[in-house]
C-alpha atoms as a PDB file:
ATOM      1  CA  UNK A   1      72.487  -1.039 145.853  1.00  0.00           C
ATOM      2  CA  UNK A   2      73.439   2.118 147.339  1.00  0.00           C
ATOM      3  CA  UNK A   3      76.826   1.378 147.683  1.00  0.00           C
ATOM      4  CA  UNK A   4      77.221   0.160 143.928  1.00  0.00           C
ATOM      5  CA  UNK A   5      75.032   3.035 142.913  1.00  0.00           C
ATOM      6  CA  UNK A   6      77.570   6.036 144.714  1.00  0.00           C
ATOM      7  CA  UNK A   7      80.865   3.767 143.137  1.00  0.00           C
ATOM      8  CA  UNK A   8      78.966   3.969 139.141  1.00  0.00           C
ATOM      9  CA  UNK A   9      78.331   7.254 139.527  1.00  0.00           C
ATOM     10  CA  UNK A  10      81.764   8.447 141.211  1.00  0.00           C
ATOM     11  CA  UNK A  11      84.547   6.025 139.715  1.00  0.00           C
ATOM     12  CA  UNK A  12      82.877   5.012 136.215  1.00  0.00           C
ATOM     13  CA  UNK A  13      81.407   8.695 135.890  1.00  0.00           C
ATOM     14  CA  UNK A  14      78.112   7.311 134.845  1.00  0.00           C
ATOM     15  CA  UNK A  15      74.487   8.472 134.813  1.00  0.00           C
ATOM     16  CA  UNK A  16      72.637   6.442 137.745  1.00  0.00           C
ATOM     17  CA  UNK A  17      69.155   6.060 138.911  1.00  0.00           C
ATOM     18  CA  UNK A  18      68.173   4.569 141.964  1.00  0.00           C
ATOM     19  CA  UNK A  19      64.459   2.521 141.680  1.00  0.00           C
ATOM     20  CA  UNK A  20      62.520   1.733 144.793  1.00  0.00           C
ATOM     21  CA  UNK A  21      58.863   0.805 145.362  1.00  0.00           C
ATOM     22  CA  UNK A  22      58.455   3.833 147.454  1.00  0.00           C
ATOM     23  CA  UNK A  23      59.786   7.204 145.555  1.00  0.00           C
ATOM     24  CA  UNK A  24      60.666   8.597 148.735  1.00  0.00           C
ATOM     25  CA  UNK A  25      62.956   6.052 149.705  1.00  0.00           C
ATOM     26  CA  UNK A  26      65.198   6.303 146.566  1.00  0.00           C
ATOM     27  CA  UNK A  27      65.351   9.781 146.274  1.00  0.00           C
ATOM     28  CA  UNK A  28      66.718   9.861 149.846  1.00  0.00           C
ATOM     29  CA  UNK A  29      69.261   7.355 149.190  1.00  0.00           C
ATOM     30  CA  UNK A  30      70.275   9.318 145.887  1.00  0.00           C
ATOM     31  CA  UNK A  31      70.250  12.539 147.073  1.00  0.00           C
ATOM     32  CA  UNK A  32      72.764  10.916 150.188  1.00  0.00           C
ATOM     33  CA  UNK A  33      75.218   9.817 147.502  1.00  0.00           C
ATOM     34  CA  UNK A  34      75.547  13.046 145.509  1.00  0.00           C
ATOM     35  CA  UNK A  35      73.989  15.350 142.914  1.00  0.00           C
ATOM     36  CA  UNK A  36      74.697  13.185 139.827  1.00  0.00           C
ATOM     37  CA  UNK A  37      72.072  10.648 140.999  1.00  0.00           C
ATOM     38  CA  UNK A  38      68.361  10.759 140.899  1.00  0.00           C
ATOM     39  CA  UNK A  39      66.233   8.091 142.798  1.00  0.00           C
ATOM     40  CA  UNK A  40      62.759   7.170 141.093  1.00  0.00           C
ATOM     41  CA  UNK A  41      59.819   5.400 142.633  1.00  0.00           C
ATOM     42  CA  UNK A  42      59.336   2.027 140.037  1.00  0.00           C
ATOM     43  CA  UNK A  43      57.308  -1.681 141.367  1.00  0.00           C
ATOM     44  CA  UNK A  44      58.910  -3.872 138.585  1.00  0.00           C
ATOM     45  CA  UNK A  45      56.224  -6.007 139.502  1.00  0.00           C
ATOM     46  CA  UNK A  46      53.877  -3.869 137.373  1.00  0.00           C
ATOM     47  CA  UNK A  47      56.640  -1.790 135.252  1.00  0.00           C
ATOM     48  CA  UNK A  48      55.819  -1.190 131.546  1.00  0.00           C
ATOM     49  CA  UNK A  49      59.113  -1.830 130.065  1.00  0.00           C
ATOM     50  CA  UNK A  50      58.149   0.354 127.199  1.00  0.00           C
ATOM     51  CA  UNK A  51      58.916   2.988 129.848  1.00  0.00           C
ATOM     52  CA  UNK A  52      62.075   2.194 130.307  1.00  0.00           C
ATOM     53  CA  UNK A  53      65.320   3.220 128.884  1.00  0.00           C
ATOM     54  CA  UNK A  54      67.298   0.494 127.434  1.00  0.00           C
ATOM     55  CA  UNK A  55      69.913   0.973 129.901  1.00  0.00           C
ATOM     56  CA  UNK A  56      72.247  -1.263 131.946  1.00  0.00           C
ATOM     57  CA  UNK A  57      70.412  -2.652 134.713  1.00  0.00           C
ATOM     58  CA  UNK A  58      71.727  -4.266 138.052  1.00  0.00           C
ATOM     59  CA  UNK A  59      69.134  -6.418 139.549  1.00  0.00           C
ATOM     60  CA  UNK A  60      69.536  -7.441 142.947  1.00  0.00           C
ATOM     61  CA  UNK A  61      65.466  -8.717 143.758  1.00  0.00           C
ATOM     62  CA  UNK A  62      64.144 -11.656 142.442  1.00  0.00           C
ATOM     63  CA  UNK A  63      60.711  -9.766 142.447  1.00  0.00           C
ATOM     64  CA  UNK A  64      61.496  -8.492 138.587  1.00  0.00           C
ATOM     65  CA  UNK A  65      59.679 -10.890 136.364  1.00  0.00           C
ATOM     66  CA  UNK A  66      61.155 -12.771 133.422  1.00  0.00           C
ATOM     67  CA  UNK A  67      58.757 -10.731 130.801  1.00  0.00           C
ATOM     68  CA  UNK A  68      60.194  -7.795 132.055  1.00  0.00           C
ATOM     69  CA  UNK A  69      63.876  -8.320 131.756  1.00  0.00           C
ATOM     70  CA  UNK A  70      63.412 -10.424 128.201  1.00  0.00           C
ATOM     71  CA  UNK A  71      61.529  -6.909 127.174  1.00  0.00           C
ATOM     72  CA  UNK A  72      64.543  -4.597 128.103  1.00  0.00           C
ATOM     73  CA  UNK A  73      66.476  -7.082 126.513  1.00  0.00           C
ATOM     74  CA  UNK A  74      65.079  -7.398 123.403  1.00  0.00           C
ATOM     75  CA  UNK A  75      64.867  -3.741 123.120  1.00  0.00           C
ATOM     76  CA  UNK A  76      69.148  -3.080 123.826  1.00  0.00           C
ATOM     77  CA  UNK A  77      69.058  -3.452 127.759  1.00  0.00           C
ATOM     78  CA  UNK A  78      72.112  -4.730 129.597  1.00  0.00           C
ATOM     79  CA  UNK A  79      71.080  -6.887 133.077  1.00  0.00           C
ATOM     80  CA  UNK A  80      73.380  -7.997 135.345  1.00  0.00           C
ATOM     81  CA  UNK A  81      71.087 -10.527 137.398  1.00  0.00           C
ATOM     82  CA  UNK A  82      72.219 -11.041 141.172  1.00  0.00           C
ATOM     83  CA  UNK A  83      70.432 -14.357 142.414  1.00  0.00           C
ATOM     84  CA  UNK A  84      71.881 -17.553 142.382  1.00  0.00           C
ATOM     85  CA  UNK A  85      67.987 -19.025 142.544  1.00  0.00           C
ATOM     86  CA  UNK A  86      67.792 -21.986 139.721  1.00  0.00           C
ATOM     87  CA  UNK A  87      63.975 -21.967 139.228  1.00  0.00           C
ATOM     88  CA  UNK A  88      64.158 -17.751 138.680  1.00  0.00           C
ATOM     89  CA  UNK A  89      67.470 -18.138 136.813  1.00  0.00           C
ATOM     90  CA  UNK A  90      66.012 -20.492 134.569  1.00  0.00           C
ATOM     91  CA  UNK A  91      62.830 -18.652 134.082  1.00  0.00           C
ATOM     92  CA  UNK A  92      64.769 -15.529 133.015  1.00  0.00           C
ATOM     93  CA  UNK A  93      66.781 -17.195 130.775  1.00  0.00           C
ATOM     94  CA  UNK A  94      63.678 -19.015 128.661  1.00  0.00           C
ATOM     95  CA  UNK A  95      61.580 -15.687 128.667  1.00  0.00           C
ATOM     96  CA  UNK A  96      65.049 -13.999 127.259  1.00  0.00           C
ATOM     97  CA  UNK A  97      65.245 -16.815 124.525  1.00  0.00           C
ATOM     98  CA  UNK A  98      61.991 -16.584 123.372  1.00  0.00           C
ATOM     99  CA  UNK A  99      62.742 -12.931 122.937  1.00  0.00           C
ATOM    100  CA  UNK A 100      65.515 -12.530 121.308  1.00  0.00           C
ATOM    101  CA  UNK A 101      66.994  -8.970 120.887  1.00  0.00           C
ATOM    102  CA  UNK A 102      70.798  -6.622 120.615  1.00  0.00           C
ATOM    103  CA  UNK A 103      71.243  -6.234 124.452  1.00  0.00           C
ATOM    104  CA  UNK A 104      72.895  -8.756 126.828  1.00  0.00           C
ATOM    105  CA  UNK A 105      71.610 -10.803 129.965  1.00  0.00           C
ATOM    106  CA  UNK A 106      74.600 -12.007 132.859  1.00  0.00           C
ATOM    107  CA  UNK A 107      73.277 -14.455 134.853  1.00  0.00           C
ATOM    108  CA  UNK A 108      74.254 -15.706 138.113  1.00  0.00           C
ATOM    109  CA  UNK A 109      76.590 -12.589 138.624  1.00  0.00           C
ATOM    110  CA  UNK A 110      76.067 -12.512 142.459  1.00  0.00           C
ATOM    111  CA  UNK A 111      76.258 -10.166 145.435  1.00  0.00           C
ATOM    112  CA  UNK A 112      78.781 -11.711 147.618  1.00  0.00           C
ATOM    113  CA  UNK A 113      81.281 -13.090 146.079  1.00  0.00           C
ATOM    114  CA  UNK A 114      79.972 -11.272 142.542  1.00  0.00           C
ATOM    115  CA  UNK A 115      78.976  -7.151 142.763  1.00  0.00           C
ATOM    116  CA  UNK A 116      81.150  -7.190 145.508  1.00  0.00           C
ATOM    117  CA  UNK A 117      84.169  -8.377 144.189  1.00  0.00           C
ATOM    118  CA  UNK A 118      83.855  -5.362 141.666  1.00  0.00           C
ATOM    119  CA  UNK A 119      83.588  -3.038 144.848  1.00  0.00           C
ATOM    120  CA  UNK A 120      86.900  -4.358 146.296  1.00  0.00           C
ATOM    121  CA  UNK A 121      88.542  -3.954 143.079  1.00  0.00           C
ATOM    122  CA  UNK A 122      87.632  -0.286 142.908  1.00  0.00           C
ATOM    123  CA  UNK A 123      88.861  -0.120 146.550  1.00  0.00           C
ATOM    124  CA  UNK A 124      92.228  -1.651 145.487  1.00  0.00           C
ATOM    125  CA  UNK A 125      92.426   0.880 142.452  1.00  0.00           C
ATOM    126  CA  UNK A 126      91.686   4.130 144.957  1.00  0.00           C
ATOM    127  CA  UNK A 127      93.692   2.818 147.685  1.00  0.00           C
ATOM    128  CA  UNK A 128      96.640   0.852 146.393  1.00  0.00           C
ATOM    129  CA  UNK A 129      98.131   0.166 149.445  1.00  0.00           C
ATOM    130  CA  UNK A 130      95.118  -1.939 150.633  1.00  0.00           C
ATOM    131  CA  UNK A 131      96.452  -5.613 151.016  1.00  0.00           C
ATOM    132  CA  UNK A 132      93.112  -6.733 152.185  1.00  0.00           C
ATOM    133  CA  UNK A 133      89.331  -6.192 152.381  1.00  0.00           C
ATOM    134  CA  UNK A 134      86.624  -7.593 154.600  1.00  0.00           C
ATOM    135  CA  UNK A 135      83.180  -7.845 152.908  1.00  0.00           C
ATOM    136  CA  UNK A 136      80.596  -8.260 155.073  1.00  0.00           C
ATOM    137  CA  UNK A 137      76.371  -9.205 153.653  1.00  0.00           C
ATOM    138  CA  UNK A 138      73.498  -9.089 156.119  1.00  0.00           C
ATOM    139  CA  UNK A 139      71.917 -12.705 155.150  1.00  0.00           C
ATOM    140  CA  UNK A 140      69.137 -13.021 157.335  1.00  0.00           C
ATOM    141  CA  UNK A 141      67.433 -16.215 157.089  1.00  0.00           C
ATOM    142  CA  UNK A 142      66.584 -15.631 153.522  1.00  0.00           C
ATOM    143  CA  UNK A 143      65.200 -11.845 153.815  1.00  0.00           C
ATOM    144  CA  UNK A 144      67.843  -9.979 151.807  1.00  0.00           C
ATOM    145  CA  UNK A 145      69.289 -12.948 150.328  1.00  0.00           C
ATOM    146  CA  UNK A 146      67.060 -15.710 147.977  1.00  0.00           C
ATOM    147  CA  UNK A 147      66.129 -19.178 148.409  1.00  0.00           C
ATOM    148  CA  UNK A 148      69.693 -20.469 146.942  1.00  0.00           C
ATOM    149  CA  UNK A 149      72.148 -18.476 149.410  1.00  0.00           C
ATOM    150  CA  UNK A 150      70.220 -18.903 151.686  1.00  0.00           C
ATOM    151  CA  UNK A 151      70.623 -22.691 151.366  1.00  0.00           C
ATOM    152  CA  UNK A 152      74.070 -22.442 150.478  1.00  0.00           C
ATOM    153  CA  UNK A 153      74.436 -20.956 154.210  1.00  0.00           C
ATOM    154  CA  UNK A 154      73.079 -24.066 155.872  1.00  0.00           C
ATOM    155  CA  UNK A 155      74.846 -26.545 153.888  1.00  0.00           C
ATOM    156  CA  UNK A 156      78.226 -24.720 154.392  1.00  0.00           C
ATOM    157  CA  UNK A 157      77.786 -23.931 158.314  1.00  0.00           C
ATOM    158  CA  UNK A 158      79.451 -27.126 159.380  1.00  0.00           C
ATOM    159  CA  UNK A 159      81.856 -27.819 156.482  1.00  0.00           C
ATOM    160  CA  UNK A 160      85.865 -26.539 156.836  1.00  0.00           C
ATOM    161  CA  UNK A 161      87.416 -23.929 154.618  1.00  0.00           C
ATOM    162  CA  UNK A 162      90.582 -22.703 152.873  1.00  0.00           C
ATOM    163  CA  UNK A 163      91.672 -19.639 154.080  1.00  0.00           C
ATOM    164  CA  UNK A 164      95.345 -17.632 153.582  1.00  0.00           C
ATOM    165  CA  UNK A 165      97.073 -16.119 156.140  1.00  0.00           C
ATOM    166  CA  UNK A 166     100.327 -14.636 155.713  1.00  0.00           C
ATOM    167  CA  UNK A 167     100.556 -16.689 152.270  1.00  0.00           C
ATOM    168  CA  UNK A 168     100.134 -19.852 153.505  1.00  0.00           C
ATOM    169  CA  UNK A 169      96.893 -22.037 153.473  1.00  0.00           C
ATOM    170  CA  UNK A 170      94.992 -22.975 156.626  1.00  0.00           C
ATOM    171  CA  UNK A 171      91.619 -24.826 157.208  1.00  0.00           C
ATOM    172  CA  UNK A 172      88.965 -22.813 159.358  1.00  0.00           C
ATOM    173  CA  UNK A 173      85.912 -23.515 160.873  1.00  0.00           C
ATOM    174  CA  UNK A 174      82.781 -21.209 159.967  1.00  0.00           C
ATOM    175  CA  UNK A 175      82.337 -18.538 162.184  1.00  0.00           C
ATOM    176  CA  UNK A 176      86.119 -19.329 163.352  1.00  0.00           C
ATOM    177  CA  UNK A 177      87.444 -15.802 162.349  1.00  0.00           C
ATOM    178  CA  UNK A 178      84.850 -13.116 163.156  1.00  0.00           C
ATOM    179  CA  UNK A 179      84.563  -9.375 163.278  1.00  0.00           C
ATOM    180  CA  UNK A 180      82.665  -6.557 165.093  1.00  0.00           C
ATOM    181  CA  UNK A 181      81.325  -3.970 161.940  1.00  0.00           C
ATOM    182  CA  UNK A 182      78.326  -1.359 162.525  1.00  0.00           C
ATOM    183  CA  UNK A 183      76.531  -1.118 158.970  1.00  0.00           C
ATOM    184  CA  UNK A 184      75.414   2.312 158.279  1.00  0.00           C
ATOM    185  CA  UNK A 185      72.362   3.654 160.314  1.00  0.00           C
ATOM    186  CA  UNK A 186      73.343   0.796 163.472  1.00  0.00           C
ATOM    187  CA  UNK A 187      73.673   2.048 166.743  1.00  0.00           C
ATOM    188  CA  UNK A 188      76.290  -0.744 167.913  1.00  0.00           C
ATOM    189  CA  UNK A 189      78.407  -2.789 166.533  1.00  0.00           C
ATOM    190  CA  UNK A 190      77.410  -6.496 165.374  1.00  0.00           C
ATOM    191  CA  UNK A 191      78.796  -9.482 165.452  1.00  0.00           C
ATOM    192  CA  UNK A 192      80.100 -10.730 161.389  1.00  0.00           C
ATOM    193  CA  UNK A 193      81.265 -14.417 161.046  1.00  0.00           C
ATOM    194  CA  UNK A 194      83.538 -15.712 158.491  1.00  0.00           C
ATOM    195  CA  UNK A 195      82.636 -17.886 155.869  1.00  0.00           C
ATOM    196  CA  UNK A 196      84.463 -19.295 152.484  1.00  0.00           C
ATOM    197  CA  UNK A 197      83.972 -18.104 149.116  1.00  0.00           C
ATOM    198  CA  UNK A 198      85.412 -19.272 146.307  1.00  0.00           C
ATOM    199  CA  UNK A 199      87.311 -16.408 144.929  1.00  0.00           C
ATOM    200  CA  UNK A 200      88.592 -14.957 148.527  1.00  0.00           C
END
C-alpha cells in the first residue's frame, strides 16, 4: 500500500490518503512518503460509507465488507479489489448488483501479478533503460495474502514453469532461481524464491 500510495501521489500527481485501523500508523507511513499525502485512522469493518468521499479506492484486505464497497459504489466510488478469494469476490459482486449506482467495481485485479505489474510499468517509464524487474511479495502462510493465493502457492510448489532467459524459453523448478532482497525496515537480507506468473 505504501509503495502504490508514494507512486499515485508522485507519478499520477494525485490526492492520496492512506487508511489504517490505527491513525498513528498511517500518518507515519504518509508523512514517510511526502507532504502531498495524509494518512487517516478508518476500521472498514465499522466505516459509515456516508463518510466517505466517492473516491477511487484500492483495496488490498478482504476485511472491507460487501455493504460497504456496493455503498461507495452506488454513490460514484471507483474500487479496485485485490483478492483473488471466490467466496469474498462473489459476495462483493452480489452486494454491488443489488446496488446499482455511476461508479465502477474491478474485481480480481491482484497484488502480484496485478498492482504490481502497474508498479513495474511506472519503473519502465522513469527508468527506460530497465530491461528487467524482480517483484518480490511476503506470502506468509496466508497472513498478508488470502485464502486463494495462498492455495495457489501450494498447488504450484511442485509444478514446472516457463521462464525466458536471454529470449529463449526454459522450464524451472519453483524456488530454482532465487534472490537475497532486505524489505524495508529488515536488518538482513532474506531469502526470495522464484515462482511463475502468468504475465512475467
Amino acid at each position: 500500500g505504501r509503495k502504490l500510495a508514494g507512486m499515485l501521489a508522485r507519478d499520477c500527481r494525485l490526492s492520496v490518503v492512506i487508511a489504517g485501523r490505527d491513525g498513528s500508523k498511517a500518518d507515519a507511513a504518509a508523512a514517510a512518503i511526502g507532504p502531498q499525502i495524509r494518512g487517516v485512522g478508518l476500521d472498514v469493518t465499522y466505516a459509515d460509507a456516508e463518510k466517505l468521499p466517492p473516491a477511487a479506492y484500492v483495496n488490498l484486505v478482504e476485511a472491507t465488507p460487501p455493504d460497504l464497497v456496493a455503498a461507495l459504489v452506488s454513490r460514484g466510488a471507483r474500487m479496485i479489489e485485490s483478492s483473488a478469494t471466490p467466496t469474498y469476490l462473489k459476495a462483493l459482486e452480489y452486494a454491488v448488483k443489488e446496488r446499482p449506482g455511476p461508479g465502477l467495481l474491478a474485481l480480481n485485479a491482484g497484488v502480484s501479478p496485478g498492482l504490481t505489474n502497474v508498479m513495474a510499468a511506472a519503473l519502465k517509464r522513469r527508468f527506460p533503460d530497465t530491461r528487467s524487474a524482480d517483484i518480490v511479495i511476503e506470502i506468509g502462510m496466508g497472513r498478508h495474502h488470502g485464502n486463494a493465493a495462498t492455495r495457489w502457492t501450494f498447488a504450484s510448489m511442485g509444478a514446472d514453469y516457463p521462464a525466458w532467459h536471454e529470449g529463449n524459453e526454459t522450464r524451472v523448478r519453483p524456488g530454482a532461481l532465487s534472490r537475497k532482497v532486505r524489505f524495508e525496515g529488515d536488518r538482513s537480507a532474506r531469502l526470495a524464491l522464484g515462482f511463475g506468473f502468468s504475465d512475467q
